[in-house]
C-alpha atoms as a PDB file:
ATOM      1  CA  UNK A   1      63.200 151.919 121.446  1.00  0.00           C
ATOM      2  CA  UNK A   2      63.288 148.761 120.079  1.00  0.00           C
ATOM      3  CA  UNK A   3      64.286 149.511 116.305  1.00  0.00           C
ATOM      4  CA  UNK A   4      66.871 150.880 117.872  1.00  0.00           C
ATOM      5  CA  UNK A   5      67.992 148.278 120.082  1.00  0.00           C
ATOM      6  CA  UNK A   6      67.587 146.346 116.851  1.00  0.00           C
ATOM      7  CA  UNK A   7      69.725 148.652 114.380  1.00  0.00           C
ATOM      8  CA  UNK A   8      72.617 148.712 117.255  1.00  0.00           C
ATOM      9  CA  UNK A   9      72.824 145.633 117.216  1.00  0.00           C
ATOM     10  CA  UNK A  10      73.110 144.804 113.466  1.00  0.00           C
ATOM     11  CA  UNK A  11      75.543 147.577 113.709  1.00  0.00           C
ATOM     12  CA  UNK A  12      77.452 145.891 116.780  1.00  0.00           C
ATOM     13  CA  UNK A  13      77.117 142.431 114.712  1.00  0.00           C
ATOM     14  CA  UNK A  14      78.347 143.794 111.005  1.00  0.00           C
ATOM     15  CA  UNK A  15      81.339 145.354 113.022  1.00  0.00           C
ATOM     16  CA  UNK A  16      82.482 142.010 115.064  1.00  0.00           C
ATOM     17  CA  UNK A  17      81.054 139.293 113.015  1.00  0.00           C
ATOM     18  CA  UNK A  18      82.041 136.401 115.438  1.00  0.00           C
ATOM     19  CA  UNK A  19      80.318 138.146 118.666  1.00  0.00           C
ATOM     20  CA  UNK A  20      77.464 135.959 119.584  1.00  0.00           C
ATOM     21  CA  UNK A  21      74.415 137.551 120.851  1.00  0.00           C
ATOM     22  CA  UNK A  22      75.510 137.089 125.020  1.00  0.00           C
ATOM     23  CA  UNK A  23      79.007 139.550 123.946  1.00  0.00           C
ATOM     24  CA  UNK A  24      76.914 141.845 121.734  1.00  0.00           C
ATOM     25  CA  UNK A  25      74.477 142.029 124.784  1.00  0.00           C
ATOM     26  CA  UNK A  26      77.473 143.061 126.987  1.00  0.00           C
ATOM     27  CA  UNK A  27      78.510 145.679 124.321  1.00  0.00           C
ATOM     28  CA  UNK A  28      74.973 146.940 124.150  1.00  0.00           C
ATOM     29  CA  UNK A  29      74.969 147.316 128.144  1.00  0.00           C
ATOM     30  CA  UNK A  30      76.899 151.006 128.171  1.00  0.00           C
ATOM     31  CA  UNK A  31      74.343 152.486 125.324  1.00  0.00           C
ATOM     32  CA  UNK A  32      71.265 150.522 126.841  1.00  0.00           C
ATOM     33  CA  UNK A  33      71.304 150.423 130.533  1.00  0.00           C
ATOM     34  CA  UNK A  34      68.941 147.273 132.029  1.00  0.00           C
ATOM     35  CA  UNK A  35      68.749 145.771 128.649  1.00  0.00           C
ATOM     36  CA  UNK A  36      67.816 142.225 128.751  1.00  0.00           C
ATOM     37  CA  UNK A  37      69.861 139.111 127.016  1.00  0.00           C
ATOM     38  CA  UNK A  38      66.869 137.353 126.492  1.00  0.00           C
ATOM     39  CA  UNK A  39      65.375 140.359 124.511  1.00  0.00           C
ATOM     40  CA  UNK A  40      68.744 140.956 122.726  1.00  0.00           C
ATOM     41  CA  UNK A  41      68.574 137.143 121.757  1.00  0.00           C
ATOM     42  CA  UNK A  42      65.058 137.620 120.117  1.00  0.00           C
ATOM     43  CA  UNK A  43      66.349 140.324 118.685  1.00  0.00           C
ATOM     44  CA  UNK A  44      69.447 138.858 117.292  1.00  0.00           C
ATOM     45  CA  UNK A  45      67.251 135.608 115.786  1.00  0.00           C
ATOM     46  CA  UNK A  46      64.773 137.736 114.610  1.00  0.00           C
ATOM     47  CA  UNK A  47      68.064 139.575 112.073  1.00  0.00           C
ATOM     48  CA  UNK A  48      69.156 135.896 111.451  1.00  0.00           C
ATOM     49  CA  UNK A  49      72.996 137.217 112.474  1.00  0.00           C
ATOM     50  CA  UNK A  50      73.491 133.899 114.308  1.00  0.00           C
ATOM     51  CA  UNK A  51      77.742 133.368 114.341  1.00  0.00           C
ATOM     52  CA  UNK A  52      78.274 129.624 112.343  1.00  0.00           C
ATOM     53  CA  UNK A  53      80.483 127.677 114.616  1.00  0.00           C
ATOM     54  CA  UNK A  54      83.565 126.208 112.610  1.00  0.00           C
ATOM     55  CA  UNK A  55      84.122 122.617 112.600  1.00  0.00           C
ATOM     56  CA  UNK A  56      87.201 121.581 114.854  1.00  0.00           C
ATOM     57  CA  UNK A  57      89.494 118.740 114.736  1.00  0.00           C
ATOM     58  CA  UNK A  58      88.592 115.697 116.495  1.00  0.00           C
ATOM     59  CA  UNK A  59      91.407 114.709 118.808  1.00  0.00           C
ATOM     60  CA  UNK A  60      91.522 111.925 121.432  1.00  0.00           C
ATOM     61  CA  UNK A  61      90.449 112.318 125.273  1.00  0.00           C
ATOM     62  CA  UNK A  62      93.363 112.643 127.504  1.00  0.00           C
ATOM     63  CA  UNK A  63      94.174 113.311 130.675  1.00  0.00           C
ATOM     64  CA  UNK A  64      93.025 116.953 132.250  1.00  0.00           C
ATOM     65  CA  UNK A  65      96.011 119.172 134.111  1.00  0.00           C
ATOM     66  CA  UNK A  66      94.227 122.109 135.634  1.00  0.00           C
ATOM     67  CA  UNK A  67      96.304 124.921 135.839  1.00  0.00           C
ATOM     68  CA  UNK A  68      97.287 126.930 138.581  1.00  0.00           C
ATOM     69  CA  UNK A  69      95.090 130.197 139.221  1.00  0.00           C
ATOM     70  CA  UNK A  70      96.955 133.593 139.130  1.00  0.00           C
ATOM     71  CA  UNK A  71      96.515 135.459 142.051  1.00  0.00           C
ATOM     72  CA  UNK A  72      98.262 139.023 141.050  1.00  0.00           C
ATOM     73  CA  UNK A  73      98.799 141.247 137.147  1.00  0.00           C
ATOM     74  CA  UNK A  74     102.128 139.984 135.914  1.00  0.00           C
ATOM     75  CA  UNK A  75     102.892 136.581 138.664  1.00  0.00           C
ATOM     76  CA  UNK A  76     102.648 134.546 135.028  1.00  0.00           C
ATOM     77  CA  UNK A  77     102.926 135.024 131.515  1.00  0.00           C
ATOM     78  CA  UNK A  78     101.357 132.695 129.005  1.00  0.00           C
ATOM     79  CA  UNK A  79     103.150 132.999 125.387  1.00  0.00           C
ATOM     80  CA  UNK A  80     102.553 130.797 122.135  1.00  0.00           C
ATOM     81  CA  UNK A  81     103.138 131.235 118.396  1.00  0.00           C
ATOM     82  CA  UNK A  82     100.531 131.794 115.521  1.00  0.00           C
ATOM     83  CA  UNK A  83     100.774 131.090 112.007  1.00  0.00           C
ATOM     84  CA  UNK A  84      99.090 132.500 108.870  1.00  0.00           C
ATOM     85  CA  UNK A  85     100.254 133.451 105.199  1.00  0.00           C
ATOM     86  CA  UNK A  86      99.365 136.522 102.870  1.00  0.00           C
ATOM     87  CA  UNK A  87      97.536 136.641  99.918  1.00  0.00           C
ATOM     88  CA  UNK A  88     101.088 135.526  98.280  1.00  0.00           C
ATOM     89  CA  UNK A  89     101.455 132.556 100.497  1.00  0.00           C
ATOM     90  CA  UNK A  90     104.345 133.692 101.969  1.00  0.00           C
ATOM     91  CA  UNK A  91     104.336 132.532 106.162  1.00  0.00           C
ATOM     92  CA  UNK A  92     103.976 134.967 108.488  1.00  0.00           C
ATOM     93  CA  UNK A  93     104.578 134.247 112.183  1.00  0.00           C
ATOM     94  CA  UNK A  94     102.588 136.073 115.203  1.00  0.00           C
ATOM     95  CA  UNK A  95     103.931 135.966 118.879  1.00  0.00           C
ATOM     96  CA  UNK A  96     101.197 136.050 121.681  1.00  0.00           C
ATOM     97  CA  UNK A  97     101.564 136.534 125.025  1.00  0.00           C
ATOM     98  CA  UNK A  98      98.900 137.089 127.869  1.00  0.00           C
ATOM     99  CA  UNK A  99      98.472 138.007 131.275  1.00  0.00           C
ATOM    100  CA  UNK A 100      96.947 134.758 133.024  1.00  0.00           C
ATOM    101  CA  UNK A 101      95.157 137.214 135.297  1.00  0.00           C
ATOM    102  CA  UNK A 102      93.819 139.792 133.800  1.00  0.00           C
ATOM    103  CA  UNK A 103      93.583 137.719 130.410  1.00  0.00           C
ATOM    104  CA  UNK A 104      94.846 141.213 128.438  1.00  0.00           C
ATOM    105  CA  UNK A 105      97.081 140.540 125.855  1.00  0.00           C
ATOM    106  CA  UNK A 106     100.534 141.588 126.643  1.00  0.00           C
ATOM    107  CA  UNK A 107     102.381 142.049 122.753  1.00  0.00           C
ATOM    108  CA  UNK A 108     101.649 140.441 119.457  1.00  0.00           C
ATOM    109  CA  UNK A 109     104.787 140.579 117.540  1.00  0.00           C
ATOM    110  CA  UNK A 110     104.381 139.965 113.767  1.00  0.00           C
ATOM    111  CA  UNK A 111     107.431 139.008 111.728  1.00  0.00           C
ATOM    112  CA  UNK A 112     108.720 136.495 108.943  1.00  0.00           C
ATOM    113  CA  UNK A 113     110.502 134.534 111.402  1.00  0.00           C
ATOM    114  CA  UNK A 114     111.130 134.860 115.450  1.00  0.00           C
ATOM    115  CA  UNK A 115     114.188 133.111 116.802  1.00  0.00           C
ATOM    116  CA  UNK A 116     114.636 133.124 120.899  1.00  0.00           C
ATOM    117  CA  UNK A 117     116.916 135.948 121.004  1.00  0.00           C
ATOM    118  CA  UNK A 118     114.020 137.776 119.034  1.00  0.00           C
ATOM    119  CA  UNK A 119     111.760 136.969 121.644  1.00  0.00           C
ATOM    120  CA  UNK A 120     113.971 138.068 124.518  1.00  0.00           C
ATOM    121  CA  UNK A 121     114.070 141.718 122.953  1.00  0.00           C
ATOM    122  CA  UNK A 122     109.982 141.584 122.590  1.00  0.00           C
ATOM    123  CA  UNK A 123     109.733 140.528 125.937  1.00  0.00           C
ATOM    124  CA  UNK A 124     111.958 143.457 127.603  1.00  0.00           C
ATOM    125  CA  UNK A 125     110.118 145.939 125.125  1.00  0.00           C
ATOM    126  CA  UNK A 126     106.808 144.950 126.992  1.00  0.00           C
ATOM    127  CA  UNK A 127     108.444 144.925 130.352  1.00  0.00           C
ATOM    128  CA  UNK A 128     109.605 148.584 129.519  1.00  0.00           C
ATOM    129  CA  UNK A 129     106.164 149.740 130.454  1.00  0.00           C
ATOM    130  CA  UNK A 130     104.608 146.844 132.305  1.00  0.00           C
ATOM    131  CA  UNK A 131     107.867 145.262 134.448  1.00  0.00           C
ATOM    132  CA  UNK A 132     108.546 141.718 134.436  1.00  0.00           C
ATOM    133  CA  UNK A 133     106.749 138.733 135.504  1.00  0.00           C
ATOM    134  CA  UNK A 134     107.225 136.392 138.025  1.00  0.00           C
ATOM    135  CA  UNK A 135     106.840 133.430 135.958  1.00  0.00           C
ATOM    136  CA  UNK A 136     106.046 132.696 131.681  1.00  0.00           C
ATOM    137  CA  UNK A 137     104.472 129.445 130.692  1.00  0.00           C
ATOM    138  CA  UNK A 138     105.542 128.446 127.342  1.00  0.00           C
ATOM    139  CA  UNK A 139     105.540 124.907 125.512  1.00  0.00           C
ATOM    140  CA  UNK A 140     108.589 123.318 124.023  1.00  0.00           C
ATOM    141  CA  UNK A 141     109.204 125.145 120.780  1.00  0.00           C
ATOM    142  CA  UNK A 142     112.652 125.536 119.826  1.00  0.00           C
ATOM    143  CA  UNK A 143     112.793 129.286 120.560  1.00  0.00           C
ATOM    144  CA  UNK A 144     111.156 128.485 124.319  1.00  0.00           C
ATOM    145  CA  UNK A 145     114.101 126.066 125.142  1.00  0.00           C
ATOM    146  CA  UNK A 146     117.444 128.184 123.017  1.00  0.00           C
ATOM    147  CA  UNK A 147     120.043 129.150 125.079  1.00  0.00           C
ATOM    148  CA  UNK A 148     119.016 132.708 124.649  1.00  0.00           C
ATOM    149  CA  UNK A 149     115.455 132.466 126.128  1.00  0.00           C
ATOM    150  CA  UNK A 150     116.824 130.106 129.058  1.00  0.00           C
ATOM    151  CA  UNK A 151     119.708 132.719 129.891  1.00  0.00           C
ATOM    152  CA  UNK A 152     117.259 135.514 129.731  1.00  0.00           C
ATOM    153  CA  UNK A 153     114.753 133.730 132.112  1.00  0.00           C
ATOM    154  CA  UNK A 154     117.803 133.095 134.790  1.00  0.00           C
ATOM    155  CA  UNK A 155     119.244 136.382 134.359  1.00  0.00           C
ATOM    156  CA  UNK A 156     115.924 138.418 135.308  1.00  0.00           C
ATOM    157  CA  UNK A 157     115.112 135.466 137.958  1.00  0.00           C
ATOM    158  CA  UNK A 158     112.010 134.437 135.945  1.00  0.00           C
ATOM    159  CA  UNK A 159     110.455 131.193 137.053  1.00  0.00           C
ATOM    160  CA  UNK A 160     109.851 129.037 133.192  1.00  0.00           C
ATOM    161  CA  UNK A 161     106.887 126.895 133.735  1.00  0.00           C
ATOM    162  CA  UNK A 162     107.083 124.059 131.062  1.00  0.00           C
ATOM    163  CA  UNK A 163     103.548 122.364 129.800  1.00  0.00           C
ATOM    164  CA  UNK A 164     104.643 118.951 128.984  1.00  0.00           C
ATOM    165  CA  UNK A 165     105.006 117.950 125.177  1.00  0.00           C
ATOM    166  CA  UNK A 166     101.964 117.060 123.295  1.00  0.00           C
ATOM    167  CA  UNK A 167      99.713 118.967 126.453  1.00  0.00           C
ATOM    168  CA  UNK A 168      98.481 122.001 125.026  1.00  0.00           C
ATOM    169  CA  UNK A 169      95.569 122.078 127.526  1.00  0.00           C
ATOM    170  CA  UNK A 170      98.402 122.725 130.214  1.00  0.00           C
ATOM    171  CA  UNK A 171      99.085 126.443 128.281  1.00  0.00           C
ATOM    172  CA  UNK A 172      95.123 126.906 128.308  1.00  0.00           C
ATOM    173  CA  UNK A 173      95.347 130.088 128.348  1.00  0.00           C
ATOM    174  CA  UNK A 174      97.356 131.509 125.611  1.00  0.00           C
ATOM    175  CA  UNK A 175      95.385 128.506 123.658  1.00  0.00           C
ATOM    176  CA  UNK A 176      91.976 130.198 124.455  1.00  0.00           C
ATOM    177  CA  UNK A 177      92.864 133.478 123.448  1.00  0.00           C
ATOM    178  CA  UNK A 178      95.217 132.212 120.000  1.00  0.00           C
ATOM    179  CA  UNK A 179      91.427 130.698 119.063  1.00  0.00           C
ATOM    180  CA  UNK A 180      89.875 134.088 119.937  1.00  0.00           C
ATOM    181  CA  UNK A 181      92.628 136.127 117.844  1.00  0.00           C
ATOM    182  CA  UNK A 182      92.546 133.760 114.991  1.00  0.00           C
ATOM    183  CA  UNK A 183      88.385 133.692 115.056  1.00  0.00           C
ATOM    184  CA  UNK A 184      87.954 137.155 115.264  1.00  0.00           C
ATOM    185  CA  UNK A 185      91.266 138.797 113.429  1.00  0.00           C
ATOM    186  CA  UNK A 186      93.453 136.814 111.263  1.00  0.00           C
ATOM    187  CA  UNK A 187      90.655 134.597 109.624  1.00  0.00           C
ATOM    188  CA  UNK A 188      88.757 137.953 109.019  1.00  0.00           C
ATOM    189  CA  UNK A 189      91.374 139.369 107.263  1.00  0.00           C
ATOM    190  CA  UNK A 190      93.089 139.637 103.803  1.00  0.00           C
ATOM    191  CA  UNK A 191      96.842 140.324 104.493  1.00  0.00           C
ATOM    192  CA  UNK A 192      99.010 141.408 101.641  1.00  0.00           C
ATOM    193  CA  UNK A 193     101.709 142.906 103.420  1.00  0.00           C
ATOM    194  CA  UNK A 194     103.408 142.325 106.459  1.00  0.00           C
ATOM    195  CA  UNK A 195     103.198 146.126 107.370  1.00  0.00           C
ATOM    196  CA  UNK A 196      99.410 145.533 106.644  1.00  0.00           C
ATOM    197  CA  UNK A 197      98.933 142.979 109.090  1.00  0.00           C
ATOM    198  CA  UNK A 198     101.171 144.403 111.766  1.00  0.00           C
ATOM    199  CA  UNK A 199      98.418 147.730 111.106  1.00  0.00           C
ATOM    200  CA  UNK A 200      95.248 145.289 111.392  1.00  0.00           C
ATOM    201  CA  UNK A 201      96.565 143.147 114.147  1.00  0.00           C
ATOM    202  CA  UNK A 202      97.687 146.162 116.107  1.00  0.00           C
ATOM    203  CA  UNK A 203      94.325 147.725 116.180  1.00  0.00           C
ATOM    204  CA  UNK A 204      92.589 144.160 117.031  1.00  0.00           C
ATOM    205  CA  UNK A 205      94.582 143.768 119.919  1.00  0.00           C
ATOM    206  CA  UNK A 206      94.070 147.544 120.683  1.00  0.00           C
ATOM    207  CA  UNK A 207      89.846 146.803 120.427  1.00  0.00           C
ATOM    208  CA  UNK A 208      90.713 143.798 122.056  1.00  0.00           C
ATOM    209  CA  UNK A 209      91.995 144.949 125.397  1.00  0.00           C
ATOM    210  CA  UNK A 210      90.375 148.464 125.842  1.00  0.00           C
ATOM    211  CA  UNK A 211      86.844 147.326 124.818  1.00  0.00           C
ATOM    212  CA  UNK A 212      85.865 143.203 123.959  1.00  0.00           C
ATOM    213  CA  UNK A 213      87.726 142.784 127.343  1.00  0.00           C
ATOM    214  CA  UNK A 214      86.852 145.542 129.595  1.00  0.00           C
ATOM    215  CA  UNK A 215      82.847 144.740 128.681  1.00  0.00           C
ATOM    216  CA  UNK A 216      82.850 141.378 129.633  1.00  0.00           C
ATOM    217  CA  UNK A 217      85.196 142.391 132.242  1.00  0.00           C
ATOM    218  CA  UNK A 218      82.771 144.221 133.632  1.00  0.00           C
ATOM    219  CA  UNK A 219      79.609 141.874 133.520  1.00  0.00           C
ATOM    220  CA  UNK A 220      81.869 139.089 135.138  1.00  0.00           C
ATOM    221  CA  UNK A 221      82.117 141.873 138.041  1.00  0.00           C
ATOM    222  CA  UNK A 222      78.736 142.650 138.020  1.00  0.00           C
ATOM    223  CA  UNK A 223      77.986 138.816 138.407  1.00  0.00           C
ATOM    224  CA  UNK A 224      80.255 138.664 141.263  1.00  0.00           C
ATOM    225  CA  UNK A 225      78.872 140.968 143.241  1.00  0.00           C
ATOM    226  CA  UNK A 226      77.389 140.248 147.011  1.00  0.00           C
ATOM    227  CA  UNK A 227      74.123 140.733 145.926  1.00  0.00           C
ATOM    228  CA  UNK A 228      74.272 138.816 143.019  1.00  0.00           C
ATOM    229  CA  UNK A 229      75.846 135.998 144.201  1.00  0.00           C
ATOM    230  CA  UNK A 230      73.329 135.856 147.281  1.00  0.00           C
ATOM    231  CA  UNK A 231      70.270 135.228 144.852  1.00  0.00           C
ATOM    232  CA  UNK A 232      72.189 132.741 143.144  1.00  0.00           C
ATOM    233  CA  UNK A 233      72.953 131.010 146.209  1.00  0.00           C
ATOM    234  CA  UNK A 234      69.272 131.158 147.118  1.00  0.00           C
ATOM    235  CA  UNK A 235      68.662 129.361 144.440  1.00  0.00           C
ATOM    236  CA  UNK A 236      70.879 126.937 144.386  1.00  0.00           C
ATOM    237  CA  UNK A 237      69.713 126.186 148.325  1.00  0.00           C
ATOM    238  CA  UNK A 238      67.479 122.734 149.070  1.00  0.00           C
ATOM    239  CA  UNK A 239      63.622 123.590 149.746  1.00  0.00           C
ATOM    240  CA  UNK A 240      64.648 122.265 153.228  1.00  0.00           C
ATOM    241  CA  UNK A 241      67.614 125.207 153.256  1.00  0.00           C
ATOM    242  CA  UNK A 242      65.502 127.710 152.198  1.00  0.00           C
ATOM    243  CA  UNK A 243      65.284 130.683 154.192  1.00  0.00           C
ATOM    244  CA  UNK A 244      61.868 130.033 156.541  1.00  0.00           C
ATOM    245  CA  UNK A 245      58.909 132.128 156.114  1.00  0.00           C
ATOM    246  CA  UNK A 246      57.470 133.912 159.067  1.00  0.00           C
ATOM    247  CA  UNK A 247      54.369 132.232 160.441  1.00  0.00           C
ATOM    248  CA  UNK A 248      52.453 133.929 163.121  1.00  0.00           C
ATOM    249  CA  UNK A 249      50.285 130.885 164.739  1.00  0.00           C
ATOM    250  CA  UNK A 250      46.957 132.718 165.755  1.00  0.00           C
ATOM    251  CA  UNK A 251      46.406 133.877 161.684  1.00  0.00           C
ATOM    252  CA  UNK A 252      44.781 131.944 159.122  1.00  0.00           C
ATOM    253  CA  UNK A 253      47.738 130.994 157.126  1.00  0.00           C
ATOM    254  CA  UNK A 254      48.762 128.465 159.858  1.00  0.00           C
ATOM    255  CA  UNK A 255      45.062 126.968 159.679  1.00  0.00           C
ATOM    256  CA  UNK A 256      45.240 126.881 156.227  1.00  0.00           C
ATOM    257  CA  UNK A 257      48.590 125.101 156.467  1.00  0.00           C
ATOM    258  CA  UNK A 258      47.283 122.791 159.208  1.00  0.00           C
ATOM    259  CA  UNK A 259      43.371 122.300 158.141  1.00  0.00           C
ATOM    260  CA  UNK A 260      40.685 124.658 156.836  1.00  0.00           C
ATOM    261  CA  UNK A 261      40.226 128.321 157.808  1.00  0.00           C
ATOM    262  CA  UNK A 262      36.977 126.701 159.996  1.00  0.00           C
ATOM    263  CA  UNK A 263      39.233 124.787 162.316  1.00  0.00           C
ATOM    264  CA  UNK A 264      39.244 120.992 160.271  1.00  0.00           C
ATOM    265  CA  UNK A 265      39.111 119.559 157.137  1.00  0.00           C
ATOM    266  CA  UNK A 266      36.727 118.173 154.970  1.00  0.00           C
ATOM    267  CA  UNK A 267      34.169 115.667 156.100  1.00  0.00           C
ATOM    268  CA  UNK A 268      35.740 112.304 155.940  1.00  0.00           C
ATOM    269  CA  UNK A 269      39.031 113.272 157.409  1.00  0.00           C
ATOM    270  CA  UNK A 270      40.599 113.432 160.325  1.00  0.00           C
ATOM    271  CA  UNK A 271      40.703 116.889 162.222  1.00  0.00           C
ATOM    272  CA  UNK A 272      44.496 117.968 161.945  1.00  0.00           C
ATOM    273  CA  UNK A 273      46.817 117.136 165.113  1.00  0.00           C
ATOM    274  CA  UNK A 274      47.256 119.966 167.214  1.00  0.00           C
ATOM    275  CA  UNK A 275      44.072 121.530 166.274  1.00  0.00           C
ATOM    276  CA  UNK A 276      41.928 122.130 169.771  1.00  0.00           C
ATOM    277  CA  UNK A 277      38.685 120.092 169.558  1.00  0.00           C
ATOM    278  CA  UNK A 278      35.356 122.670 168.791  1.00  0.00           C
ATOM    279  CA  UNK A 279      37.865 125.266 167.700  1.00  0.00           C
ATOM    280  CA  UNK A 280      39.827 126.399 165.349  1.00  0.00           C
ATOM    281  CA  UNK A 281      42.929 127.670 167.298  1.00  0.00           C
ATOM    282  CA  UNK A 282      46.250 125.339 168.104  1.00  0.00           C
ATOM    283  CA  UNK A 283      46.751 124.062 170.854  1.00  0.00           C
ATOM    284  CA  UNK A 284      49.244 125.604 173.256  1.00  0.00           C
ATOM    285  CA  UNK A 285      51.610 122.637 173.012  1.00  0.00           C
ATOM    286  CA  UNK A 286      51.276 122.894 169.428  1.00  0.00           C
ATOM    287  CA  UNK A 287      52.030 126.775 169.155  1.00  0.00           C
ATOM    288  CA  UNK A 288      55.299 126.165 171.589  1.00  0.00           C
ATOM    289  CA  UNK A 289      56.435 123.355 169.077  1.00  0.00           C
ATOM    290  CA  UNK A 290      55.802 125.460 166.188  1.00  0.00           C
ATOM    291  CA  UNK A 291      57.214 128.653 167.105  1.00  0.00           C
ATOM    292  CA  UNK A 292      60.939 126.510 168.589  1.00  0.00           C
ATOM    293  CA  UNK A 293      60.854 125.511 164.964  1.00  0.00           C
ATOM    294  CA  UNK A 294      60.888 128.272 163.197  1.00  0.00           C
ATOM    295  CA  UNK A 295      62.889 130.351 165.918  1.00  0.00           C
ATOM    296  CA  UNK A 296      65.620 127.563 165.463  1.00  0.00           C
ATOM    297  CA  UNK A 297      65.762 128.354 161.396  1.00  0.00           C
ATOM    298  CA  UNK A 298      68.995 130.417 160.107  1.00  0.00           C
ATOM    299  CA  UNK A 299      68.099 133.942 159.445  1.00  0.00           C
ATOM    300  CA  UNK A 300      71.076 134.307 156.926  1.00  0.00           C
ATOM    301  CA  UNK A 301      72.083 132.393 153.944  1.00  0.00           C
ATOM    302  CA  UNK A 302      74.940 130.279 154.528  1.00  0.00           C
ATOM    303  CA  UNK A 303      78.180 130.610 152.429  1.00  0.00           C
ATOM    304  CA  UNK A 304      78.981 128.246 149.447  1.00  0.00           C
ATOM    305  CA  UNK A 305      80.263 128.217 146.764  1.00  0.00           C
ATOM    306  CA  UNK A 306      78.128 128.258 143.793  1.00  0.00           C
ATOM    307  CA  UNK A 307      78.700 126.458 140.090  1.00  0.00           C
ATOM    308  CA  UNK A 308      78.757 128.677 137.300  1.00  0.00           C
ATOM    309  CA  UNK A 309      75.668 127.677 135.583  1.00  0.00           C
ATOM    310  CA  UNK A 310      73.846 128.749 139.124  1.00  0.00           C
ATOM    311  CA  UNK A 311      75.198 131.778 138.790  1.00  0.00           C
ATOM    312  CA  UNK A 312      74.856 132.745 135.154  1.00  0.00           C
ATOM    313  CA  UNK A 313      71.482 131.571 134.909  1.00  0.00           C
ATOM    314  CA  UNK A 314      70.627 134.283 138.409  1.00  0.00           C
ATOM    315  CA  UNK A 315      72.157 136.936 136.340  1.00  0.00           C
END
């Protein structure tokens, strides 16, 4: 079982070489049900496939917008532009536009140049089968802010949500998923013809959306279920929030908490409070005390909200 855990997941790791070992575990899930990520991990060391992170470019602290959570598919459309060249070194441009809640990817349009008219027909091509969206987020390019892309907006009554200039975290995103596509497709690739990458970036948004997606997709759900989220929260409770523990007084297990099993404690020390004198019962005073106490506890865990890391390190 585990050579072939093993040869899966060279396979899995030869086919998407920038899949770290936590989204190879979720594409191993389906073939190997109750797999661990820990195991996968050791695994995944043990065939030295670790992913090299590439360097990024330093740039200078500023201020943090956080963006406004999508509620419903198609209430807001986040759209950007990627660049890359062929083997000639001829530019090619790339449209990109995602669903802020369901993060799929909408359309990739790959052409030699996109002007906002251009866009305008790409958009009503994907709302052909998908309808239009409430709102698109877009930055301040020149094709965003044309005449053509502004009428288009007003004439389907299409909210335009724009970051301001120099923010790119405000269109995070489109920005998260431009790194993924450039990470995983267009820096993996060897273009020579346009038609060629339109083929290759077709299918990678095809993989991307019907399988890298729908398998994280689906561990995110997992994560979120009740059950899951009540261990998490569990864990995340103070010892003093902590679900009590059942204590029946006339047992052992309160002596033991209280004294020795014989009633007291070592020589030396006091007899524990409570504790009648020549035996080794509570007193009744004691027992009534004890017993409002733990009656008085919560039975249920109480509803938070948990961090991430409380969660993910449950699951």
């Amino acid at each position: 079982m585990t050579r072939e855990r093993s040869s899966k997941i060279v396979e899995i790791a030869h086919a998407r070489r920038r899949f770290g070992y936590r989204r190879i575990h979720d594409m191993l899930r389906p073939h190997f049900p109750g797999v661990n990520h820990k195991r996968v991990y050791r695994l995944y060391s043990a065939a030295n496939l670790a992913v090299r992170k590439r360097k990024k470019v330093k740039r200078p602290v500023s201020e943090r917008v956080p963006l406004q959570l999508a509620t419903t598919v198609n209430e807001v459309w986040s759209m950007d532009f990627v660049s890359d060249s062929l083997s000639t070194g001829r530019r090619i441009k790339c449209l990109t536009v995602a669903d802020d809640f369901s993060h799929e990817c909408v359309s990739i349009s790959v052409d030699w140049g996109i002007s906002g008219q251009y866009v305008t027909r790409l958009l009503d091509q994907a709302a052909v089968f998908r309808g239009y969206p409430l709102a698109v987020r877009t930055d301040n390019g020149p094709e965003f802010t044309s005449r053509a892309f502004m009428g288009w907006a007003q004439t389907h009554g299409i909210r335009h949500i724009l970051i301001e200039p120099g923010r790119p975290m405000q269109n995070g995103y489109i920005e998260s998923f431009n790194g993924k596509f450039r990470d995983e497709c267009l820096n993996e690739q060897w273009f020579e013809t346009l038609q060629q990458a339109w083929s290759a970036i077709t299918l990678w948004r095809q993989d991307y959306n019907e399988v890298s997606r729908t398998a994280v997709a689906s561990e995110c759900h997992r994560r979120s279920s009740p059950s899951c989220i009540a261990g998490a929260l569990a864990m995340q409770l103070e010892p003093a929030q902590q679900p009590p523990r059942s204590i029946n007084l006339a047992t052992p297990d309160f002596l033991v908490m209280n004294g020795t099993a014989e009633g007291g404690r070592s020589k030396g020390v006091n007899r524990p409070r409570g504790i009648v004198r020549g035996t080794s019962h509570p007193s009744i005073r004691t027992r009534r005390r004890m017993a409002g106490r733990v009656h008085d506890q919560p039975n249920a865990l109480i509803a938070a909200r948990l961090p991430r890391s409380g969660l993910l390190a449950y699951c």
